[in-house]
PDB file of N, CA and C in Angstrom:
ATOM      1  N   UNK A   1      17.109 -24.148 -13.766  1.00  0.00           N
ATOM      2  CA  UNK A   1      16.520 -22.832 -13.786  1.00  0.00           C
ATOM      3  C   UNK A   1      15.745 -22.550 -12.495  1.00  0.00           C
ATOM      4  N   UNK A   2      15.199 -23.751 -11.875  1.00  0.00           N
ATOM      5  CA  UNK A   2      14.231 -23.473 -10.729  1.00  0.00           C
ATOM      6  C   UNK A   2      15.035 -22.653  -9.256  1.00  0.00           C
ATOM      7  N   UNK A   3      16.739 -23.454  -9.833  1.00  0.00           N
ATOM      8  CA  UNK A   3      17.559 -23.202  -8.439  1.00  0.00           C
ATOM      9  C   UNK A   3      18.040 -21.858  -8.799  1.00  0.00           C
ATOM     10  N   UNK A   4      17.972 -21.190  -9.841  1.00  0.00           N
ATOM     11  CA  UNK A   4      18.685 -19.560 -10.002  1.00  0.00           C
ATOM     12  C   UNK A   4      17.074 -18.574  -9.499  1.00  0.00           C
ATOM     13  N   UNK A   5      15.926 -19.312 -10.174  1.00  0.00           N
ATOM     14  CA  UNK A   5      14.534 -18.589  -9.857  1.00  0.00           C
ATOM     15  C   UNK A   5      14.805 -18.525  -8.189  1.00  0.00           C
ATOM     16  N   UNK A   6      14.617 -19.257  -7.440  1.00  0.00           N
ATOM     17  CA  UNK A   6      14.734 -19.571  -5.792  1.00  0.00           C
ATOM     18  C   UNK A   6      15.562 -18.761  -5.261  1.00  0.00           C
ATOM     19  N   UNK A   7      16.745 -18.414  -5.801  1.00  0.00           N
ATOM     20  CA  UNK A   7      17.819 -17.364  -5.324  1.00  0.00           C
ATOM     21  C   UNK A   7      17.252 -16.532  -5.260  1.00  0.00           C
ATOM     22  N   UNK A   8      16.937 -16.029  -6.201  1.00  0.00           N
ATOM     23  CA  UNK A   8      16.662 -14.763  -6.586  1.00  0.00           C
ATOM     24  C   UNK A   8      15.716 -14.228  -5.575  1.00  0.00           C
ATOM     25  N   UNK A   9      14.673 -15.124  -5.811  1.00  0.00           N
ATOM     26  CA  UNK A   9      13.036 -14.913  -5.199  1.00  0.00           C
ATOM     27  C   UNK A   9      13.587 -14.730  -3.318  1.00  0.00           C
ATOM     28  N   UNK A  10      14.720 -15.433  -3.186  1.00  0.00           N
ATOM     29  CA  UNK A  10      14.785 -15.476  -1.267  1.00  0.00           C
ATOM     30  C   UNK A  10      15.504 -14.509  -0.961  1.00  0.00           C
ATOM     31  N   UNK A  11      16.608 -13.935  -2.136  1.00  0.00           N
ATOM     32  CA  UNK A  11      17.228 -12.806  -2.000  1.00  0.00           C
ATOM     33  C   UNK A  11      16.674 -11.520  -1.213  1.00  0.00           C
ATOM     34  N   UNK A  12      15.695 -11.339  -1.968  1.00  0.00           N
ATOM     35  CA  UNK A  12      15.024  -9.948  -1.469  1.00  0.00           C
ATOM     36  C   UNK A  12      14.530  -9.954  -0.165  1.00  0.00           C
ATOM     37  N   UNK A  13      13.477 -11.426   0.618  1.00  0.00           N
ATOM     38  CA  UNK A  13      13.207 -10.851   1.982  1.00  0.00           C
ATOM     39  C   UNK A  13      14.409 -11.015   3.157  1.00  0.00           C
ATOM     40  N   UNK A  14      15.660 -12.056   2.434  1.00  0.00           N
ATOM     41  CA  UNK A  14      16.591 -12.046   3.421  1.00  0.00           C
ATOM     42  C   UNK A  14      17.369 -11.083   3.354  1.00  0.00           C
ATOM     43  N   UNK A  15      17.477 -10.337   2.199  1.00  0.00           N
ATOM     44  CA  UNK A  15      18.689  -8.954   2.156  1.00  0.00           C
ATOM     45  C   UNK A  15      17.691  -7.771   2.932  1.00  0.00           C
ATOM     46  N   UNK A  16      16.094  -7.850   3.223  1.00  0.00           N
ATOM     47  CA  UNK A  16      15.387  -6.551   3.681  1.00  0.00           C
ATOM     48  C   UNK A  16      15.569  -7.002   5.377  1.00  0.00           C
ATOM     49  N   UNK A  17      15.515  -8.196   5.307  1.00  0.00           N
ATOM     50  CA  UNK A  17      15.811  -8.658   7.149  1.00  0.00           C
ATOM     51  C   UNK A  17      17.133  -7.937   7.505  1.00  0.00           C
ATOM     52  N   UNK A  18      17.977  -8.910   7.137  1.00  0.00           N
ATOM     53  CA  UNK A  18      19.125  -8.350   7.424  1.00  0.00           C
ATOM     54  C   UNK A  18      19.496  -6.900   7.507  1.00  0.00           C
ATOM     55  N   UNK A  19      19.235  -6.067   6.517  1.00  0.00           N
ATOM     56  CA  UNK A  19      19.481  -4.423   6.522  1.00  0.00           C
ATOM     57  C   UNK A  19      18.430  -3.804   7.373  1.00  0.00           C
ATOM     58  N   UNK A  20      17.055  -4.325   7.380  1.00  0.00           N
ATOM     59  CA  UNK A  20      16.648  -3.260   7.963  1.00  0.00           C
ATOM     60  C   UNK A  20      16.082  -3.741   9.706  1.00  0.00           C
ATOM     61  N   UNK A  21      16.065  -4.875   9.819  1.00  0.00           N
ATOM     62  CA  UNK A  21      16.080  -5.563  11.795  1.00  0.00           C
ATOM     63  C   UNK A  21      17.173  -5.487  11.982  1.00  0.00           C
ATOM     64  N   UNK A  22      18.647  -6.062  11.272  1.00  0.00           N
ATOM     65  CA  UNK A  22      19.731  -6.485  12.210  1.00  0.00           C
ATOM     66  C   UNK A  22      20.925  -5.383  12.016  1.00  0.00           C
ATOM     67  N   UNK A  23      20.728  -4.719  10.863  1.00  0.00           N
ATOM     68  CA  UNK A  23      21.824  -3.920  10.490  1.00  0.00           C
ATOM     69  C   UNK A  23      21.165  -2.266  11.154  1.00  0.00           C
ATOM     70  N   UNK A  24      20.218  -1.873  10.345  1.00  0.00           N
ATOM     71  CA  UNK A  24      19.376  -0.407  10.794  1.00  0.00           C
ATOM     72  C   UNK A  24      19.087  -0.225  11.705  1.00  0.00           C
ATOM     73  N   UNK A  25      18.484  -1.518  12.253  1.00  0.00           N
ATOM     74  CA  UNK A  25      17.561  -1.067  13.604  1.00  0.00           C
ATOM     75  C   UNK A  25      18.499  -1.194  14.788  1.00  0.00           C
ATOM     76  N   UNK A  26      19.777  -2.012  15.055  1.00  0.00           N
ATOM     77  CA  UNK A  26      20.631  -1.914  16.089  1.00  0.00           C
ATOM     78  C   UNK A  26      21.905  -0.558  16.054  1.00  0.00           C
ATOM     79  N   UNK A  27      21.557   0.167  14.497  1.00  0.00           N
ATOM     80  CA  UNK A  27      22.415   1.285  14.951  1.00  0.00           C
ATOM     81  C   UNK A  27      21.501   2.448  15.412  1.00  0.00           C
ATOM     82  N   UNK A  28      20.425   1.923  14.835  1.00  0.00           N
ATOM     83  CA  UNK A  28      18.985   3.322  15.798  1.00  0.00           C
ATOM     84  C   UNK A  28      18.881   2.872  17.068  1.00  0.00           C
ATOM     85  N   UNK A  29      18.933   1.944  17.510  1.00  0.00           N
ATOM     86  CA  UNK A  29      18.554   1.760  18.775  1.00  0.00           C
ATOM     87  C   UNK A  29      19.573   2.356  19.444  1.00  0.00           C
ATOM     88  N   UNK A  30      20.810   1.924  18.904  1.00  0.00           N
ATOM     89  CA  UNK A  30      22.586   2.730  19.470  1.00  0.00           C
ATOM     90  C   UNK A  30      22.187   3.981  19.607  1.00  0.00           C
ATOM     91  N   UNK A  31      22.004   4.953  18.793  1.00  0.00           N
ATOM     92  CA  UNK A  31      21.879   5.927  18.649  1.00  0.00           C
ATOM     93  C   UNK A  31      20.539   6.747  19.653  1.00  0.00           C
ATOM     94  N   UNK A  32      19.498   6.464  19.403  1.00  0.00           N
ATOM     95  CA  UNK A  32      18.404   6.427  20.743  1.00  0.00           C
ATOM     96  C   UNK A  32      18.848   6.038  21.662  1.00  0.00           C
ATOM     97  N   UNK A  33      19.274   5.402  22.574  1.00  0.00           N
ATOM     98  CA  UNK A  33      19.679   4.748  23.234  1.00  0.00           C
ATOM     99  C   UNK A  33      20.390   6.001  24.393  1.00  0.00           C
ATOM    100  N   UNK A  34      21.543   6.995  23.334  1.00  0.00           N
ATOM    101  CA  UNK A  34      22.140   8.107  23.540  1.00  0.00           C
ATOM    102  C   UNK A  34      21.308   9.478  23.638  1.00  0.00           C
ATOM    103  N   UNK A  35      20.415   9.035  23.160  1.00  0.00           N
ATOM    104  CA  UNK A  35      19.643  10.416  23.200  1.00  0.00           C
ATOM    105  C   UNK A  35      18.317  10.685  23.643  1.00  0.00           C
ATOM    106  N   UNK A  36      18.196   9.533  24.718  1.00  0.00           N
ATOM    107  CA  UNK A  36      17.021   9.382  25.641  1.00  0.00           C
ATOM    108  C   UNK A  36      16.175   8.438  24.744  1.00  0.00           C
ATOM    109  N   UNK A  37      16.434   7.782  24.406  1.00  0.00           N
ATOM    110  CA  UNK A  37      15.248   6.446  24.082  1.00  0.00           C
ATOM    111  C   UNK A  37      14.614   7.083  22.188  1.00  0.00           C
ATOM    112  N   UNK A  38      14.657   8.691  22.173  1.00  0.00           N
ATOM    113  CA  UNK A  38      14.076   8.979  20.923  1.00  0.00           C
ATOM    114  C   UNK A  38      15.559   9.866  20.275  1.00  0.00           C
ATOM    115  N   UNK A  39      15.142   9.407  18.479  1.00  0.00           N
ATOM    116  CA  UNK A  39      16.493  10.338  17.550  1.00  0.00           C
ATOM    117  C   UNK A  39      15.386  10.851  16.579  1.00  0.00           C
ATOM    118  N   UNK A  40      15.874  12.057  16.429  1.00  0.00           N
ATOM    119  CA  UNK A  40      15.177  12.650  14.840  1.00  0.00           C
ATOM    120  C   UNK A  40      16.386  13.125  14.325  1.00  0.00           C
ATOM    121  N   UNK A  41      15.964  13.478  13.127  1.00  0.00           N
ATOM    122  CA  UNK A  41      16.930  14.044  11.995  1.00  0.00           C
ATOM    123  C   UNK A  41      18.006  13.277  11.672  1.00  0.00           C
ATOM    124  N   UNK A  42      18.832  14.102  10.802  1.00  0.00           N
ATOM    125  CA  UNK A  42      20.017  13.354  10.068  1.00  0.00           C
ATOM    126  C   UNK A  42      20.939  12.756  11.255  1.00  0.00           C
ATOM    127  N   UNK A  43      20.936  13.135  12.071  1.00  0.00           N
ATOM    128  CA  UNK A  43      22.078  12.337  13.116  1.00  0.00           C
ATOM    129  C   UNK A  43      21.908  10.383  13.203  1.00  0.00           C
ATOM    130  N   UNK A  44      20.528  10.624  13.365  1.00  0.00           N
ATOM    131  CA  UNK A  44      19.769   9.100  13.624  1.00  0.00           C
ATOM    132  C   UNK A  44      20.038   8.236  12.746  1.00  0.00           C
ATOM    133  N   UNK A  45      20.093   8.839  11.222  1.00  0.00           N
ATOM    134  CA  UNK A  45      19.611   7.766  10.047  1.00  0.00           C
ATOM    135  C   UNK A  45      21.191   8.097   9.132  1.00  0.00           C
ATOM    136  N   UNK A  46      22.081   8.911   8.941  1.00  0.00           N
ATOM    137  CA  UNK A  46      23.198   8.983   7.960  1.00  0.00           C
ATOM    138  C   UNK A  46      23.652   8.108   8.229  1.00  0.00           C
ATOM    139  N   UNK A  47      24.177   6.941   8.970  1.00  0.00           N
ATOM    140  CA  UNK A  47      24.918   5.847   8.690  1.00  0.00           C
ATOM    141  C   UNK A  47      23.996   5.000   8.030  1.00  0.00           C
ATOM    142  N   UNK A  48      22.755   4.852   8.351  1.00  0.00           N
ATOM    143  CA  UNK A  48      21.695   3.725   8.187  1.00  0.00           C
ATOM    144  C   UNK A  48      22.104   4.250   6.247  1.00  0.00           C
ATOM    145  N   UNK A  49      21.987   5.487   6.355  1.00  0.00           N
ATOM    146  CA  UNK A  49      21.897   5.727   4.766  1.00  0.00           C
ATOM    147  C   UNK A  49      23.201   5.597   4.092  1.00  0.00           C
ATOM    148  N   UNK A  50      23.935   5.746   4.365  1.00  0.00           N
ATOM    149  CA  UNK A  50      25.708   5.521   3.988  1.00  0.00           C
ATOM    150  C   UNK A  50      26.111   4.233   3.756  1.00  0.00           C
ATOM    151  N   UNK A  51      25.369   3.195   4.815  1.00  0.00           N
ATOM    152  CA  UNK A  51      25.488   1.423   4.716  1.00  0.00           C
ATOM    153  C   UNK A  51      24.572   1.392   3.383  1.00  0.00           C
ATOM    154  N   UNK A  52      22.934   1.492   3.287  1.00  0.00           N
ATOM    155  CA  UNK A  52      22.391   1.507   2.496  1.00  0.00           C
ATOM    156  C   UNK A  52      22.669   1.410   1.131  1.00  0.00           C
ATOM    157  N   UNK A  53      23.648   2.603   0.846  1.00  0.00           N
ATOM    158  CA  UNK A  53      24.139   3.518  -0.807  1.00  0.00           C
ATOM    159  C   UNK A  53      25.134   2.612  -1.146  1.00  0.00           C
ATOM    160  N   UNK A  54      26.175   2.217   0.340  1.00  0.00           N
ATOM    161  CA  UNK A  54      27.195   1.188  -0.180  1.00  0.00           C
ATOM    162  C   UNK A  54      27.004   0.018  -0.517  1.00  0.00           C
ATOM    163  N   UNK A  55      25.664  -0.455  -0.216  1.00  0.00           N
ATOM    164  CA  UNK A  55      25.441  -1.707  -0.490  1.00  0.00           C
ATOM    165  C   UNK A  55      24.683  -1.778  -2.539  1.00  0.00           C
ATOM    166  N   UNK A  56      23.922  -0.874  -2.317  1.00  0.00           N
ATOM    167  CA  UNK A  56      23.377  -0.722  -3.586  1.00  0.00           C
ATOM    168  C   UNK A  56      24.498  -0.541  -4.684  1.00  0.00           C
ATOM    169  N   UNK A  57      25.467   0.731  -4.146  1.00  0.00           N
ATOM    170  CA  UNK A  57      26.233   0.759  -5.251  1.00  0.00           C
ATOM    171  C   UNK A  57      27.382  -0.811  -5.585  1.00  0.00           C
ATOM    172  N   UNK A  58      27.724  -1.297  -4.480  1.00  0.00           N
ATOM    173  CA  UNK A  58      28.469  -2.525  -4.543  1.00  0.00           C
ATOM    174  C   UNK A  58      27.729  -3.729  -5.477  1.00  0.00           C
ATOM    175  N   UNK A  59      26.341  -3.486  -5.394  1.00  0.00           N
ATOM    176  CA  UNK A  59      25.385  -4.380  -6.253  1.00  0.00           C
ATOM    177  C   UNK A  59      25.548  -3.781  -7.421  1.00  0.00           C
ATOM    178  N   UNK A  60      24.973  -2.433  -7.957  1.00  0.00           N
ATOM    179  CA  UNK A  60      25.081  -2.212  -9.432  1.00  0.00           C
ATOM    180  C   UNK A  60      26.470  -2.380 -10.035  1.00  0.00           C
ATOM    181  N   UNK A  61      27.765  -2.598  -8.943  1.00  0.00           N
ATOM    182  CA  UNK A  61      28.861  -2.528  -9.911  1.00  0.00           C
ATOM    183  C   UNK A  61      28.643  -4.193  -9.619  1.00  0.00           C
ATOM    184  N   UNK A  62      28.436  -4.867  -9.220  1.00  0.00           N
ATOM    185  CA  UNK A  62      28.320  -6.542  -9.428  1.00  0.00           C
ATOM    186  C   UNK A  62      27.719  -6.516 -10.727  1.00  0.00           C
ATOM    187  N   UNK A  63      26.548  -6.257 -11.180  1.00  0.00           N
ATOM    188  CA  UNK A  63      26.175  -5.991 -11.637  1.00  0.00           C
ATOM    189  C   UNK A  63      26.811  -5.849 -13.368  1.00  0.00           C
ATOM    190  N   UNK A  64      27.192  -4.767 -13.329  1.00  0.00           N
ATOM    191  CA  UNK A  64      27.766  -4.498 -14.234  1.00  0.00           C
ATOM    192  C   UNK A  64      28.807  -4.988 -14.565  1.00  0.00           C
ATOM    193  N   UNK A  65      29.900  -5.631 -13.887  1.00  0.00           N
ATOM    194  CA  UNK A  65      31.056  -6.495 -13.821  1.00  0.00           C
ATOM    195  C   UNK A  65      30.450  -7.745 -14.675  1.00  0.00           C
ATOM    196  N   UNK A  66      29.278  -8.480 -14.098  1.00  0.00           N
ATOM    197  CA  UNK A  66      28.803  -9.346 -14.346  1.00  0.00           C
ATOM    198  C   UNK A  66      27.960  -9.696 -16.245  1.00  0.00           C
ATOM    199  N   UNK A  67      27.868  -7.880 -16.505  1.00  0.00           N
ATOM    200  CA  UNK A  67      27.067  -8.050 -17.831  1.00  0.00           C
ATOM    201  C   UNK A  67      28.343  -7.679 -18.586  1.00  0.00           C
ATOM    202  N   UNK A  68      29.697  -7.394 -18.637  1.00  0.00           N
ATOM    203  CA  UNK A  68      30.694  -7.138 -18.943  1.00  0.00           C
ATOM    204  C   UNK A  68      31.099  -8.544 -19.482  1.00  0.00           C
ATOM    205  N   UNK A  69      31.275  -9.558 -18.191  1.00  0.00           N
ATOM    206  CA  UNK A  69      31.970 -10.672 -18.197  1.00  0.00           C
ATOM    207  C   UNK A  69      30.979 -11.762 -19.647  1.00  0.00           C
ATOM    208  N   UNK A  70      29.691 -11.574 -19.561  1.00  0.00           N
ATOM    209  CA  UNK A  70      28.751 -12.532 -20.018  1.00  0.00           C
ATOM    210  C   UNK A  70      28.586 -11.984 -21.084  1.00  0.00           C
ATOM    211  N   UNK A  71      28.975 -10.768 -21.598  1.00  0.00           N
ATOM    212  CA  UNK A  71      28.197  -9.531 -22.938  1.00  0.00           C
ATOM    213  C   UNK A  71      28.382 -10.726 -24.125  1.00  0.00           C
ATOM    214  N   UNK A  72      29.767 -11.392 -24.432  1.00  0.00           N
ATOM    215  CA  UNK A  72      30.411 -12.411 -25.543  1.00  0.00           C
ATOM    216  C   UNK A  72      29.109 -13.868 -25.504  1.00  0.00           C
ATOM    217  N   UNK A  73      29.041 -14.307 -24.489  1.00  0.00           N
ATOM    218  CA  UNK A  73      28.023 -15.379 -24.668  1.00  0.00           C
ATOM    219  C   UNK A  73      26.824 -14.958 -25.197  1.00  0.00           C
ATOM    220  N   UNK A  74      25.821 -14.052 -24.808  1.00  0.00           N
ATOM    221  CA  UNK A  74      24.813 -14.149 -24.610  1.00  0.00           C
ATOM    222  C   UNK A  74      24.584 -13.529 -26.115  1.00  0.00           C
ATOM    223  N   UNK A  75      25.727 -12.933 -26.964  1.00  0.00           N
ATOM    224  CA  UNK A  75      25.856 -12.507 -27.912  1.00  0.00           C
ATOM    225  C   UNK A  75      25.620 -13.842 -29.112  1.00  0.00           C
ATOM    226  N   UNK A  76      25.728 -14.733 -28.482  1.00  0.00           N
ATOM    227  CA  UNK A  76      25.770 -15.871 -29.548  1.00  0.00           C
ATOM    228  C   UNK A  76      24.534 -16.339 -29.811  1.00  0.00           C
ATOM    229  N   UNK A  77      23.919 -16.709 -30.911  1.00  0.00           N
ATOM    230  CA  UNK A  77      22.856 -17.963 -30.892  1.00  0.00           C
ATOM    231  C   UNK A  77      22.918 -19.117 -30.504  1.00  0.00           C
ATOM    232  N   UNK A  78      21.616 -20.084 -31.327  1.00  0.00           N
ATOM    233  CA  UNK A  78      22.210 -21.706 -30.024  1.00  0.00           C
ATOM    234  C   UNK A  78      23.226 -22.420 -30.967  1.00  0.00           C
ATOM    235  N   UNK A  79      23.755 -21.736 -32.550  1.00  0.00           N
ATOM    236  CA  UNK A  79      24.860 -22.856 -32.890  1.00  0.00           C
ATOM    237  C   UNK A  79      26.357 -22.438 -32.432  1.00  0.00           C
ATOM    238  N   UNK A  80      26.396 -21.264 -31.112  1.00  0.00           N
ATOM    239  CA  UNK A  80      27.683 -20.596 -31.027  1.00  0.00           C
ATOM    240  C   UNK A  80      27.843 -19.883 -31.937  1.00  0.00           C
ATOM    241  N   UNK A  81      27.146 -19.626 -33.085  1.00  0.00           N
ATOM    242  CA  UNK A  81      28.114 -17.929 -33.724  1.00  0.00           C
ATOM    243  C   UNK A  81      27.651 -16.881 -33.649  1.00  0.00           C
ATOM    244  N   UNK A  82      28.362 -15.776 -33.706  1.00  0.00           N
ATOM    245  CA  UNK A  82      28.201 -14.669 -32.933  1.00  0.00           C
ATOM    246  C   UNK A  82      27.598 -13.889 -33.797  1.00  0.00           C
ATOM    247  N   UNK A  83      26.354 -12.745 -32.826  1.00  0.00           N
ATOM    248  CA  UNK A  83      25.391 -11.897 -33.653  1.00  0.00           C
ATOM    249  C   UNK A  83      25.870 -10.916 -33.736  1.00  0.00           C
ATOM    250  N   UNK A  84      27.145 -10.261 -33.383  1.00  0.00           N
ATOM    251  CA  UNK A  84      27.740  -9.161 -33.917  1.00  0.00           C
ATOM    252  C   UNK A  84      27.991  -9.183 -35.154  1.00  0.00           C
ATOM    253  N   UNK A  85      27.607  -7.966 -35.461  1.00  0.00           N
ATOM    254  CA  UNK A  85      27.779  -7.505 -37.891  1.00  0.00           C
ATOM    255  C   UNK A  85      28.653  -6.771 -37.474  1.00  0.00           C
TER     256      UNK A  85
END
């Protein structure tokens, strides 16, 4: 249990590194970069937000794939029979 807790727990600051220093910030800088060092508005940030949505939505359907696959186990008690009436 300690090694699924640990996942979990490292998940979040390595998935906020990754998206928002190595993924966000090198397509703003791309983008500034083009437009004199400063970007405002939607030009700057719609991909940042498009990567973003795809990633979230790719998680909730993991997600859901995942409570699909497990719905039959978790349905059981600890002698294996099932709590569906």
């Amino acid at each position: 249990m300690g090694t699924i807790f640990n996942a979990i727990t490292i998940a979040g600051p390595v998935g906020s590194y990754i998206f928002s220093v190595r993924v966000i910030g090198f397509i703003y800088d791309k983008e500034a970069s083009a437009a004199g060092n400063t970007c405002f508005g939607t030009r700057c940030f719609m991909l940042s937000f498009l990567i973003m949505a795809a990633a979230t939505l790719l998680g909730a359907l993991a997600a859901l794939a995942l409570f699909f696959r497990t719905r039959s186990f978790y349905s059981q008690d600890d002698n294996g029979i099932s709590n569906n009436r």
